[in-house]
C-alpha atoms as a PDB file:
ATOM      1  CA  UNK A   1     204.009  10.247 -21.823  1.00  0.00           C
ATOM      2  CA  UNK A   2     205.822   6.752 -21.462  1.00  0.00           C
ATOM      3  CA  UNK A   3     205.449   3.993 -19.359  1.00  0.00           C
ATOM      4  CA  UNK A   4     207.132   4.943 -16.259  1.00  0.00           C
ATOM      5  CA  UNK A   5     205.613   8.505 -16.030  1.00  0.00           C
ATOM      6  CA  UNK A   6     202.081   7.175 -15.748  1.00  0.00           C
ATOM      7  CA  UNK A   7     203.236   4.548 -13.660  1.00  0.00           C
ATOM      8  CA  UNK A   8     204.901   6.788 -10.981  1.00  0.00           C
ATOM      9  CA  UNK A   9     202.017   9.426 -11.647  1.00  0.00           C
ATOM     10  CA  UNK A  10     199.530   6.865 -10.349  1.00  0.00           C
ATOM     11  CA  UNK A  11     201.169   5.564  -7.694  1.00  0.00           C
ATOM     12  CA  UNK A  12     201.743   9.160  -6.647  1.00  0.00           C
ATOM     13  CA  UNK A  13     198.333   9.213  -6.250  1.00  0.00           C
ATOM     14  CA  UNK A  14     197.502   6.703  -4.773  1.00  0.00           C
ATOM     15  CA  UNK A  15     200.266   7.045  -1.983  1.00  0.00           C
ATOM     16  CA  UNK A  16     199.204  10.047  -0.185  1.00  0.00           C
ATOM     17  CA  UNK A  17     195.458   8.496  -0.335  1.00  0.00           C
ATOM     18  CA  UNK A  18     196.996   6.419   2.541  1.00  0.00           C
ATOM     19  CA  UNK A  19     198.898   9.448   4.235  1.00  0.00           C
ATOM     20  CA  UNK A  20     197.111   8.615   7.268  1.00  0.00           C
ATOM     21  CA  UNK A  21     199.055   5.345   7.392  1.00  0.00           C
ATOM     22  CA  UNK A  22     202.128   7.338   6.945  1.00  0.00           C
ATOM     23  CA  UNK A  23     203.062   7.287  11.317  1.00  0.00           C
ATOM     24  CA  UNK A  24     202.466   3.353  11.987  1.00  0.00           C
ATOM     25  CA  UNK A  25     204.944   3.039   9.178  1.00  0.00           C
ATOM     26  CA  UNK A  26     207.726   5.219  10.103  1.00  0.00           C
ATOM     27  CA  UNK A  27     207.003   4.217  14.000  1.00  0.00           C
ATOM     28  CA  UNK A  28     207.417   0.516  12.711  1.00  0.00           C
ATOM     29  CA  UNK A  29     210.809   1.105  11.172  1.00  0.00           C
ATOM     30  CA  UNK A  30     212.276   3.205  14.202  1.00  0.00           C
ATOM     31  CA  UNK A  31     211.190   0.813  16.426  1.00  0.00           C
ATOM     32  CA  UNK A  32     213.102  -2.172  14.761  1.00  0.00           C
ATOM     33  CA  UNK A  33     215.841   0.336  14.694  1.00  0.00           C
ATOM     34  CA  UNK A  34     215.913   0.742  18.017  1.00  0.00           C
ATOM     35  CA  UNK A  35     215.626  -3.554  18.589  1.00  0.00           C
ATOM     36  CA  UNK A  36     218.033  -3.834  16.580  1.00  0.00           C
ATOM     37  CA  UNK A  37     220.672  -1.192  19.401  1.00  0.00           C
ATOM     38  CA  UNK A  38     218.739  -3.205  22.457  1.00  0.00           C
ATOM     39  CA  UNK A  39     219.949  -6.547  21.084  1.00  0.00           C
ATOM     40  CA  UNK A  40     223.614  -5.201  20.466  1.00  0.00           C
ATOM     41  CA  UNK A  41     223.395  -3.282  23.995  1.00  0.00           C
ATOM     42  CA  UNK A  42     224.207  -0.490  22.859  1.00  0.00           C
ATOM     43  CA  UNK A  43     220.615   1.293  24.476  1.00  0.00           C
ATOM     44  CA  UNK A  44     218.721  -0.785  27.630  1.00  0.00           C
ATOM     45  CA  UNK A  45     215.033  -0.117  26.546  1.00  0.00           C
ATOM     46  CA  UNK A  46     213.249   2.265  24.487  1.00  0.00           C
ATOM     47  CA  UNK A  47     209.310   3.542  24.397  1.00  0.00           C
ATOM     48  CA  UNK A  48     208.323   4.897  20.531  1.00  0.00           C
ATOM     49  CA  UNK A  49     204.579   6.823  19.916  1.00  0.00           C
ATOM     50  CA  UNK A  50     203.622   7.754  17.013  1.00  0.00           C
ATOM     51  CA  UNK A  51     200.631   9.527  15.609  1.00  0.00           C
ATOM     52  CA  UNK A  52     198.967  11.624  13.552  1.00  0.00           C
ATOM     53  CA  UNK A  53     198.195  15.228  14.437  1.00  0.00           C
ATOM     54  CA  UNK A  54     196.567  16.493  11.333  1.00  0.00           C
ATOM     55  CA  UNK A  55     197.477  16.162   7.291  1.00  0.00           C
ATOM     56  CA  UNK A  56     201.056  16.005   6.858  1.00  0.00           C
ATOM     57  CA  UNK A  57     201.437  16.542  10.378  1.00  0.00           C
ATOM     58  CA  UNK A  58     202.721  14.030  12.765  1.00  0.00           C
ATOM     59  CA  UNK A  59     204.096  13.350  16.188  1.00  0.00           C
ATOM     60  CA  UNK A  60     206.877  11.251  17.149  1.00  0.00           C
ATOM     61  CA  UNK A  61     207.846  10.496  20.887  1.00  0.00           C
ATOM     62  CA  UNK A  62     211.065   8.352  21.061  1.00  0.00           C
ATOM     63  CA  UNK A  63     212.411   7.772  24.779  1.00  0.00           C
ATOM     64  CA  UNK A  64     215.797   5.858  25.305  1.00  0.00           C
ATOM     65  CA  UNK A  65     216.722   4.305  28.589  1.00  0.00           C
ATOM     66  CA  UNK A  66     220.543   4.243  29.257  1.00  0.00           C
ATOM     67  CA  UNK A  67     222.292   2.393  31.729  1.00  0.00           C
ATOM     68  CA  UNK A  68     224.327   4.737  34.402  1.00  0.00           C
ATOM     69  CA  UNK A  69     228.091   3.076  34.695  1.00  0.00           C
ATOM     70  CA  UNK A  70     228.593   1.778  38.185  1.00  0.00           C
ATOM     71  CA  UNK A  71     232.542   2.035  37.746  1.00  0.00           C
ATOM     72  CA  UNK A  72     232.137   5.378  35.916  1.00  0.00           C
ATOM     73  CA  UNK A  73     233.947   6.090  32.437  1.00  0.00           C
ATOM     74  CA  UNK A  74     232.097   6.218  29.159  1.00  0.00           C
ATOM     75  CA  UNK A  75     229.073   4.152  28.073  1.00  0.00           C
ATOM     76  CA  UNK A  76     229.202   1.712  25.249  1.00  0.00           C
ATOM     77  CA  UNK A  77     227.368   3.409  22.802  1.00  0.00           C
ATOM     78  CA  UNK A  78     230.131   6.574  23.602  1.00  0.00           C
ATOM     79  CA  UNK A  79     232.319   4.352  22.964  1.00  0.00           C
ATOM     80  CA  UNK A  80     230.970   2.869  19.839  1.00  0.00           C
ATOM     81  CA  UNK A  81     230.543   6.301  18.410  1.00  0.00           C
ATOM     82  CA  UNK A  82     234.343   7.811  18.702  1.00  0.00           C
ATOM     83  CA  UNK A  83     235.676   4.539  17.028  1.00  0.00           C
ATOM     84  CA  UNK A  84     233.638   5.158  13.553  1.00  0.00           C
END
């Protein structure tokens, strides 16, 4: 067994020991995501909850707030999306 094995053997290990941990982290990324659309306007606001409904179980409640168009025609995001 080299090196890397028992390296990546214990830090298997130790990993799930902090599964509980596991929906702060996730929340924290989606929710810099989501910054990330609000400060190129492509979303107005968003509302993330995350949490932990038993072991390896989780719940994630993500709620986007659009704009309605007041001349009508696509949003930006629409937009956005059909030119990539």
């Amino acid at each position: 067994m080299g090196l890397l094995d028992s390296f990546s053997a214990v830090f298997t290990r130790l990993a799930f020991r902090f599964e509980f941990f596991f929906p702060q982290f996730i929340g924290f990324y989606i929710k810099r995501k989501l910054k990330e659309y609000k400060q190129n306007q492509l979303i107005d606001d968003y509302k993330v909850k995350s949490r932990r409904k038993g072991k390896y179980h989780y719940y994630f409640d993500v709620d986007l707030f659009f704009e309605k168009q007041k001349n009508g025609g696509e949003t930006l995001w629409q937009k956005t999306k059909k030119d990539t």
